[in-house]
Protein backbone atom coordinates (compact mmCIF):
# COMPACT_ATOMS: atom_id res chain seq x y z
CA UNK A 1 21.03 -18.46 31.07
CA UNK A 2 21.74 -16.09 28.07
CA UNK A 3 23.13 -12.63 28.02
CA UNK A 4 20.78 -9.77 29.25
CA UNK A 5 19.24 -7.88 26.41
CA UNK A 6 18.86 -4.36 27.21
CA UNK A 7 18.01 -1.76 24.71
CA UNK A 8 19.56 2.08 24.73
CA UNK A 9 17.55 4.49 26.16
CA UNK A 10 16.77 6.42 23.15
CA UNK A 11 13.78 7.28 24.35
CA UNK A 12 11.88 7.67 27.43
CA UNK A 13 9.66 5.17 29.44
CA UNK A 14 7.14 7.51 28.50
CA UNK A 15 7.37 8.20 24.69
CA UNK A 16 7.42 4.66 24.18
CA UNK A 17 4.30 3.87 26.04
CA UNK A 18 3.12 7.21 23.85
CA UNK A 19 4.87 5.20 20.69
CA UNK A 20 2.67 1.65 21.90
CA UNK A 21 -0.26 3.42 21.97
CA UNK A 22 -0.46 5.58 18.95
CA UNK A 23 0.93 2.76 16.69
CA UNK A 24 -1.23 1.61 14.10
CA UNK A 25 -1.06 -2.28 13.23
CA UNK A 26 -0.09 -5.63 15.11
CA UNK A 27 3.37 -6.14 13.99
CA UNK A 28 4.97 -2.44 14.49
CA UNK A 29 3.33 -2.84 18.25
CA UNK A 30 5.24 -5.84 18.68
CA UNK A 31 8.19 -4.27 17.92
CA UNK A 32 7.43 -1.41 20.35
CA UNK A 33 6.67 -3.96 23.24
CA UNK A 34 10.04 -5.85 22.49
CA UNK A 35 12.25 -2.28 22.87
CA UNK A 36 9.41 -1.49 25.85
CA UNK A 37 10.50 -4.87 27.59
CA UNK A 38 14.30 -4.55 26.86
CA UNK A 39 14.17 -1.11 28.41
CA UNK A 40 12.14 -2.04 31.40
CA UNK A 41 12.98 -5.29 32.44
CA UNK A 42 16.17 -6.62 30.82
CA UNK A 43 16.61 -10.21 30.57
CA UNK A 44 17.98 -12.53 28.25
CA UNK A 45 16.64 -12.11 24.53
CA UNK A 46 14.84 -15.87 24.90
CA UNK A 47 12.26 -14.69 28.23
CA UNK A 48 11.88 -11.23 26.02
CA UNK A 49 10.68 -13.48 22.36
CA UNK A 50 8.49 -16.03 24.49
CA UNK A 51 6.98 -12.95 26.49
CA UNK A 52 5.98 -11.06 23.41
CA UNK A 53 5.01 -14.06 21.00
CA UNK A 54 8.45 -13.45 18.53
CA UNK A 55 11.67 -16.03 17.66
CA UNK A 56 14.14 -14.88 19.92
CA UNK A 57 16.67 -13.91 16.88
CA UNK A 58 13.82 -11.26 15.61
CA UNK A 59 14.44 -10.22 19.52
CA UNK A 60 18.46 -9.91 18.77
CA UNK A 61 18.02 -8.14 15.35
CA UNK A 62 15.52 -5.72 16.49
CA UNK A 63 17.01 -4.45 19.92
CA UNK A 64 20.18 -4.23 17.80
CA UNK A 65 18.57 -2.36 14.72
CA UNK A 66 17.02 -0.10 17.80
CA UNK A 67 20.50 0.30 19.67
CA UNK A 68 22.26 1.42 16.60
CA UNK A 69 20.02 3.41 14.98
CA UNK A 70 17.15 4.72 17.02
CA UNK A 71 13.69 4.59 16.97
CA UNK A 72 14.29 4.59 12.88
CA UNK A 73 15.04 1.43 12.84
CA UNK A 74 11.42 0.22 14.55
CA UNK A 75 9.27 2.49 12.45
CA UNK A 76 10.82 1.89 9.11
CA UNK A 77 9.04 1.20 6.00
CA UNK A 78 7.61 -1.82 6.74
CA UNK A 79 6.05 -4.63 4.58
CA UNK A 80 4.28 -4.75 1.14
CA UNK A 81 4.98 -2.00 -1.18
CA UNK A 82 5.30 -2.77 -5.11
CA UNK A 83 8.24 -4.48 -5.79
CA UNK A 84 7.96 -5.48 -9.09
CA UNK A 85 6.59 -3.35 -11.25
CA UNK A 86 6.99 -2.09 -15.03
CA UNK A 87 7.12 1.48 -14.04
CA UNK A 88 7.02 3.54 -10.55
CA UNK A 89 4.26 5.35 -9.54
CA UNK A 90 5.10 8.79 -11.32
CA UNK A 91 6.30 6.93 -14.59
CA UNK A 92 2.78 5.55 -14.95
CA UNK A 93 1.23 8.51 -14.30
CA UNK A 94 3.54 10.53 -16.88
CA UNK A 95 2.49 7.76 -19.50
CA UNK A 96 -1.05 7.88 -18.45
CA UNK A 97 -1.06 11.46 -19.04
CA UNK A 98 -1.20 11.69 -22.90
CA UNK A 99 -4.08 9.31 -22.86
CA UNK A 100 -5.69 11.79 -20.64
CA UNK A 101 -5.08 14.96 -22.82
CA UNK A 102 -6.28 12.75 -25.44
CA UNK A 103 -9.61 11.95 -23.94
CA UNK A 104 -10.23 15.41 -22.15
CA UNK A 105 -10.37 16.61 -26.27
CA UNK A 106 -12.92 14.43 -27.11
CA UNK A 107 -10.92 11.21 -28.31
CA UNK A 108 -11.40 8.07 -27.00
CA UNK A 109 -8.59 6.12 -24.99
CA UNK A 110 -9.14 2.49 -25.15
CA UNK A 111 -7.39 -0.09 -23.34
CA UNK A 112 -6.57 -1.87 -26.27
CA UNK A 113 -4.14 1.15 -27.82
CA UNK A 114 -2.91 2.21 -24.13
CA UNK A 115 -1.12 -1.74 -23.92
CA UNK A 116 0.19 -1.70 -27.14
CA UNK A 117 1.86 1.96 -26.12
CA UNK A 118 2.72 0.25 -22.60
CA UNK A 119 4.30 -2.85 -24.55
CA UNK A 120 6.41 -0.14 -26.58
CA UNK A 121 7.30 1.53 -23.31
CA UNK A 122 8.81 -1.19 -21.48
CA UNK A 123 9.73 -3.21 -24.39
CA UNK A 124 8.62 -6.29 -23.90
CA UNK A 125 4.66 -8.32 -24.34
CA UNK A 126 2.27 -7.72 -21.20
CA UNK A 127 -1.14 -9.26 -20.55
CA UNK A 128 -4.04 -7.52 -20.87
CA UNK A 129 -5.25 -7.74 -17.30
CA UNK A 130 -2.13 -5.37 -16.46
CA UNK A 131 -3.35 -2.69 -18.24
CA UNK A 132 -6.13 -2.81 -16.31
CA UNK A 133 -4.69 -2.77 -12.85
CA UNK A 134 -2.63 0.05 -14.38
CA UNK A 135 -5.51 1.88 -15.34
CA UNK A 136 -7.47 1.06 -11.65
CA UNK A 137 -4.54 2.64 -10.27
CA UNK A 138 -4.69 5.74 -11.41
CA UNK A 139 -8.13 5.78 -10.86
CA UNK A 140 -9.57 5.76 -14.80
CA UNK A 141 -13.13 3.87 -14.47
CA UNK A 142 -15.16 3.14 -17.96
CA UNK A 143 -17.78 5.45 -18.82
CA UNK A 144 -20.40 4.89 -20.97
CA UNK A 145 -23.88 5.94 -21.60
CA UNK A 146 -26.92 4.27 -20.55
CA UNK A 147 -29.04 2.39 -23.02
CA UNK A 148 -32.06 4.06 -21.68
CA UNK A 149 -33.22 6.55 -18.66
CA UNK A 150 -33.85 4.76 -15.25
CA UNK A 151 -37.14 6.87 -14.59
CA UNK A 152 -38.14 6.05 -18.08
CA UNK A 153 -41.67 4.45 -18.31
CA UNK A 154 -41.97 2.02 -21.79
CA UNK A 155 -45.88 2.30 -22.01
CA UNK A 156 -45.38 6.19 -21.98
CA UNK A 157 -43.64 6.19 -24.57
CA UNK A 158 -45.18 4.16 -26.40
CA UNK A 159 -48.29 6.53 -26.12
CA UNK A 160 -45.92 9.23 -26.97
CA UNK A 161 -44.64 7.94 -30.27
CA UNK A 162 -48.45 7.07 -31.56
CA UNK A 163 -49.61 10.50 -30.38
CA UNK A 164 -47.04 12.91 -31.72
């Protein structure tokens, strides 16, 4: 049998049932239920990872993450995130916004000029589709006038043009 893994009491029974149950998304609940059982019922890190469906070294390196630095180290930023990318968030956003003086005077911006600015930017060649994704991003759609009014009826204006 392995050493007992016990967590520090941080915090209470209580706020982490509180923590459990206002916890949004599978794998920070796990986490939550491996501090809940280290807490509650301390046994070796092994019974802990086959009770709550995790390798028992993500059992080690959590309760010790948690004993060391709190419930920080449970919350934490978690997974995904853009991690390589050309520009942060706010750099886009500053490049994107001489496009969108630009087009609020009347002149168009097309995707075309932005990526050739964008390749100048960052210095180096970049496919089109990234411009795109850029431009998604920052929530700039394509607008363009209709071809002809939805409630428009062809055989009235026909009559129209022969008439007038």
């Amino acid at each position: 049998m392995g050493k007992v893994t016990k967590s520090n009491p941080h915090l209470s029974k209580e706020e982490i049932q509180e923590r459990i149950k206002a916890t949004v998304g599978f794998w920070r609940v796990q986490k939550w239920l491996v501090i809940w059982n280290a807490l509650v019922d301390p046994r070796p890190a092994g019974e802990i990872a086959l009770h709550t469906g995790l390798a028992e070294q993500s059992v080690h390196n959590l309760v010790s993450r948690y004993n060391r630095l709190g419930p920080d180290a449970v919350v934490g930023p978690g997974k995904g995130g853009r991690r390589r990318s050309y520009l942060s968030w706010d750099e886009e956003a500053l490049f994107l916004e001489s496009f969108r003086q630009a087009a609020l005077t009347g002149q168009i911006a097309t995707a075309a000029e932005i990526k050739v600015a964008l390749e100048r930017r960052i210095g180096q060649k970049v496919h089109k589709t990234t411009v795109y994704r850029l431009l998604k991003r920052h929530g700039w759609r394509k607008l363009v006038p209709r071809p002809f009014h939805v409630d428009a009826v062809k055989a009235e204006q026909e009559a129209f043009k022969k008439t007038s």
